[in-house]
Each structure stands twice: as structure tokens, then as C-alpha cells.
N, C-alpha and C. Protein backbone atom coordinates (compact mmCIF):
# COMPACT_ATOMS: atom_id res chain seq x y z
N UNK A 1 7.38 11.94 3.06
CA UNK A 1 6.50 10.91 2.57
C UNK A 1 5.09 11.42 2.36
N UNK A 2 4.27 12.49 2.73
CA UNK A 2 3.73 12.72 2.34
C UNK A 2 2.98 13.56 1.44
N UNK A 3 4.12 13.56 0.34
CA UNK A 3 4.05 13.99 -0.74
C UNK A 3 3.37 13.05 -1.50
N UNK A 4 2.93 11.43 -1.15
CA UNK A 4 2.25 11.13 -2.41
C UNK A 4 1.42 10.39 -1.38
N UNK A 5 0.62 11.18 -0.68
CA UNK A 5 -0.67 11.20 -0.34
C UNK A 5 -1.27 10.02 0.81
N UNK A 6 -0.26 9.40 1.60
CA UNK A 6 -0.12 8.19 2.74
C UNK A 6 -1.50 8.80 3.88
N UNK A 7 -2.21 7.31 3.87
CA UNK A 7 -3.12 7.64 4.80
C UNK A 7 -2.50 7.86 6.36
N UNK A 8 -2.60 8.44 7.19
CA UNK A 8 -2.06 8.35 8.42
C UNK A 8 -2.93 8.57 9.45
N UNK A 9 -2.11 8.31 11.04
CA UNK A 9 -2.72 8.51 12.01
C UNK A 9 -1.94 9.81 12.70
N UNK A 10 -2.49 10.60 13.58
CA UNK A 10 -1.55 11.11 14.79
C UNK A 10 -1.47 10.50 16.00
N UNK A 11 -0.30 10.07 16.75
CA UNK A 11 -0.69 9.13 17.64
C UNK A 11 0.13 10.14 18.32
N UNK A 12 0.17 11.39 18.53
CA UNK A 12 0.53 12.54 19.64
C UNK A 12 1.85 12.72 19.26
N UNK A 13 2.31 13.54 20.24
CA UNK A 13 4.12 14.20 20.23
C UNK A 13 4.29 14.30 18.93
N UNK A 14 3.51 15.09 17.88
CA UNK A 14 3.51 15.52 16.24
C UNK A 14 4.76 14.26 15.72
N UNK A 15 3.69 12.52 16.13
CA UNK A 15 4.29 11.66 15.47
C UNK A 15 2.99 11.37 14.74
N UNK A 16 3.34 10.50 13.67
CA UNK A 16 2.17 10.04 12.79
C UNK A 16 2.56 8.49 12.18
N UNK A 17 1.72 7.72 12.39
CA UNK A 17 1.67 6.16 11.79
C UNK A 17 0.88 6.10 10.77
N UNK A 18 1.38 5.05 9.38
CA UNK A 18 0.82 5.05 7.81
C UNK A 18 -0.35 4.16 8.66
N UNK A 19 -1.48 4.02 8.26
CA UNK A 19 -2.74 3.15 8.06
C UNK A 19 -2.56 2.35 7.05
N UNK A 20 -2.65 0.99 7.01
CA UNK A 20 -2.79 -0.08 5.82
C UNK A 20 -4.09 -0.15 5.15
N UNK A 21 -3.45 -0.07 3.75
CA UNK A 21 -5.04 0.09 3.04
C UNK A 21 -5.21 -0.99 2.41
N UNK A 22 -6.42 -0.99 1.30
CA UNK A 22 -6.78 -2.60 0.60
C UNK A 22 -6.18 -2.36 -0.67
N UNK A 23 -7.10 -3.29 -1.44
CA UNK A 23 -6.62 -3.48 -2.91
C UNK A 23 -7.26 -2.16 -3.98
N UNK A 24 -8.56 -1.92 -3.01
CA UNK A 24 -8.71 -0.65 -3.71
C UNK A 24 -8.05 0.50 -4.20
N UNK A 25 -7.85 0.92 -2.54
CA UNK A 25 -7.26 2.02 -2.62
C UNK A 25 -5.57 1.75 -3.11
N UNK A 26 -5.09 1.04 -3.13
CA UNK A 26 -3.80 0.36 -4.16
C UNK A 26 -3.89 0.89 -5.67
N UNK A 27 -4.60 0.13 -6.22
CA UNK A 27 -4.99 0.09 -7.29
C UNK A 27 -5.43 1.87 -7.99
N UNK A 28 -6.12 2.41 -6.88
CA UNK A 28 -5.88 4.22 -7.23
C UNK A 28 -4.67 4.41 -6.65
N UNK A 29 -3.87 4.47 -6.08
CA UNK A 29 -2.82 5.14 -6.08
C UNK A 29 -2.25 4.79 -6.66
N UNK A 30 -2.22 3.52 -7.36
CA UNK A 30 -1.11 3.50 -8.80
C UNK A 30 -1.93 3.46 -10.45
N UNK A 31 -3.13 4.12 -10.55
CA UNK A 31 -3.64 4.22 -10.92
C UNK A 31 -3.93 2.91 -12.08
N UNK A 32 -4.31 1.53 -11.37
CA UNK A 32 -4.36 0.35 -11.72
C UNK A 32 -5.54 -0.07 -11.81
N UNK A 33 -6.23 -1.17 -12.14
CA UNK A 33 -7.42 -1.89 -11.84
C UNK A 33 -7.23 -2.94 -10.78
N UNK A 34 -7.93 -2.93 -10.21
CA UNK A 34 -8.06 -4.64 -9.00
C UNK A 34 -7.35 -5.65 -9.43
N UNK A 35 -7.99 -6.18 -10.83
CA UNK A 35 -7.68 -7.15 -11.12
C UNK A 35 -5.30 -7.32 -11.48
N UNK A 36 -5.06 -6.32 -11.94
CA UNK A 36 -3.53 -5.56 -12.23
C UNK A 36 -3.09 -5.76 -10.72
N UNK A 37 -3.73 -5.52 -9.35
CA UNK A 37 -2.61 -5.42 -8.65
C UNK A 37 -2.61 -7.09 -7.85
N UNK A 38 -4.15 -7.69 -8.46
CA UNK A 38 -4.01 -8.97 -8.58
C UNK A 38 -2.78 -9.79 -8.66
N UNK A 39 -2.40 -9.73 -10.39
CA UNK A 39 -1.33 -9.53 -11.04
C UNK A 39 -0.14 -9.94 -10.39
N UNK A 40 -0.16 -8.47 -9.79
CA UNK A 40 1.30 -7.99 -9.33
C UNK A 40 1.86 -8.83 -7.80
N UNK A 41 0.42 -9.46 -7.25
CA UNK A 41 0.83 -9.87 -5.65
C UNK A 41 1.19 -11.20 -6.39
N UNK A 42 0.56 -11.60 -7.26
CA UNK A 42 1.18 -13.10 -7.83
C UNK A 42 2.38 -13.10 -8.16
N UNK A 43 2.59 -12.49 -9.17
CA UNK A 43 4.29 -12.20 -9.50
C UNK A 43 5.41 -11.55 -8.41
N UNK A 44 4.65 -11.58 -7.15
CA UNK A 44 4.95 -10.69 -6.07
C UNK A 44 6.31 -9.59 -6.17
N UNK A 45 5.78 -8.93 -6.76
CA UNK A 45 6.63 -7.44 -7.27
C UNK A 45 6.07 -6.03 -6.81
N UNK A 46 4.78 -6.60 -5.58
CA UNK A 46 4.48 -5.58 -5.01
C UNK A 46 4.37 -6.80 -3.23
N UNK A 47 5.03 -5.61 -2.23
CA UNK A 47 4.20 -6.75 -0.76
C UNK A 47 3.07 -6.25 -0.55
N UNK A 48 2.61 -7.05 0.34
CA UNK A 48 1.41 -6.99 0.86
C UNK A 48 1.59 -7.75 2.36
N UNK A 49 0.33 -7.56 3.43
CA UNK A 49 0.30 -8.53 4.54
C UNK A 49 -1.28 -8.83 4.21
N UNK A 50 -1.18 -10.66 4.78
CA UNK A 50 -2.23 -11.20 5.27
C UNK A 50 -3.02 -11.60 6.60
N UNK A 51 -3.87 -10.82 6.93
CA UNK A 51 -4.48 -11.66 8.57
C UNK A 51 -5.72 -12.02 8.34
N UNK A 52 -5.90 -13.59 8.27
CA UNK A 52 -7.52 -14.07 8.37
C UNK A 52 -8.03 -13.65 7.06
N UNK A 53 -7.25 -14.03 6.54
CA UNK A 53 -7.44 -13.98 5.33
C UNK A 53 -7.87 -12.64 4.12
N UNK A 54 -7.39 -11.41 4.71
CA UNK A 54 -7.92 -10.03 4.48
C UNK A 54 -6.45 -9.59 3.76
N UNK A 55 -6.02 -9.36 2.39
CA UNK A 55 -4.59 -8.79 2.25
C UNK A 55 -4.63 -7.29 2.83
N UNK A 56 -3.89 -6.57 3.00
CA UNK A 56 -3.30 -5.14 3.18
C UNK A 56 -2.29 -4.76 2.87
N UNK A 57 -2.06 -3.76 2.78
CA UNK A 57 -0.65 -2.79 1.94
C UNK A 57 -0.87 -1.80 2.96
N UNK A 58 0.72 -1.65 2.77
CA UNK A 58 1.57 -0.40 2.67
C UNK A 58 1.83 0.67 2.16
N UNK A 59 1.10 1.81 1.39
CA UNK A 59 1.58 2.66 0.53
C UNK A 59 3.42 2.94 0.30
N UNK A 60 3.86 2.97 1.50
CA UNK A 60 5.15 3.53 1.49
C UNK A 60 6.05 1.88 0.96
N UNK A 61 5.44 1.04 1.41
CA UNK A 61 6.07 -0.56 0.95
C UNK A 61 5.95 -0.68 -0.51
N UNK A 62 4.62 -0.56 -0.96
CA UNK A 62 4.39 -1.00 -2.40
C UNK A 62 5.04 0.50 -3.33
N UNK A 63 5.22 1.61 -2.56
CA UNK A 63 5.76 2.64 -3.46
C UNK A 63 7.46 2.43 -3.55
N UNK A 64 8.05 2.00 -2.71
CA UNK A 64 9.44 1.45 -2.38
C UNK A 64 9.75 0.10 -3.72
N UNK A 65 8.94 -0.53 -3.32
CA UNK A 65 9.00 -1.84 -4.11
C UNK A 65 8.53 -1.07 -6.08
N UNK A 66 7.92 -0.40 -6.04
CA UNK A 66 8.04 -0.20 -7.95
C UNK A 66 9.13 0.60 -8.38
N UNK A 67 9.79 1.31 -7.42
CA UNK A 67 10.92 2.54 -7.23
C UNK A 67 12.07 1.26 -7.71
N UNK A 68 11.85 0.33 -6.80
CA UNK A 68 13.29 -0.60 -6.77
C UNK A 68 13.25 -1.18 -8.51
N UNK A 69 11.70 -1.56 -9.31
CA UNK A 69 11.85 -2.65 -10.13
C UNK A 69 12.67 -1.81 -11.50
């Protein structure tokens, strides 16, 4: 998986956890505009999570999900 560039953590014993990013950094890794991945959470053909009102992604979720469409 990290061949297409997943933010991560090391959380020891050479394991590593993805970091959830925003709409920004979304939008460059699929080389989109804001408003496009807008779009896409409406037509929901990409996931996302919400807390308190803040969305976040998955790189490895939203890269899964355009693989599938």
C-alpha cells in the first residue's frame, strides 16, 4: 500500500496505521478540485467519516472504492 503514497503512523513492532486526511489532500491524490470530491461524497461513490461535523477519508478506502466503480 504504499506505493501510492498513504500518510502513516509507526505505532512500534515495524507496524504502521493510515492517518485520515481531509478534502484537500483527497482531492490531490486524485488529482481533483474540492469542489469534484464534493461531487463525489454526494453521489457517494467515494466514503468518507464524519465527527462534529469535520468529514475525513481514507486514502486506502476512497482508493478501493474508484478501483471497484
Amino acid at each position: 500500500m504504499a506505493s501510492i503514497g498513504l500518510p502513516s503512523a509507526d505505532i512500534g513492532g515495524g507496524r504502521t496505521i493510515e492517518k485520515p486526511v481531509g478534502i484537500k489532500e483527497v482531492g490531490a491524490f486524485l488529482g481533483r478540485s474540492e469542489s469534484h470530491i464534493y461531487i463525489l461524497m454526494e453521489k457517494k461513490q467515494i466514503p468518507y467519516h464524519q465527527m462534529g461535523g469535520r468529514r475525513y477519508f481514507y486514502l486506502t478506502e476512497v482508493d478501493k472504492a474508484l478501483r471497484a466503480m
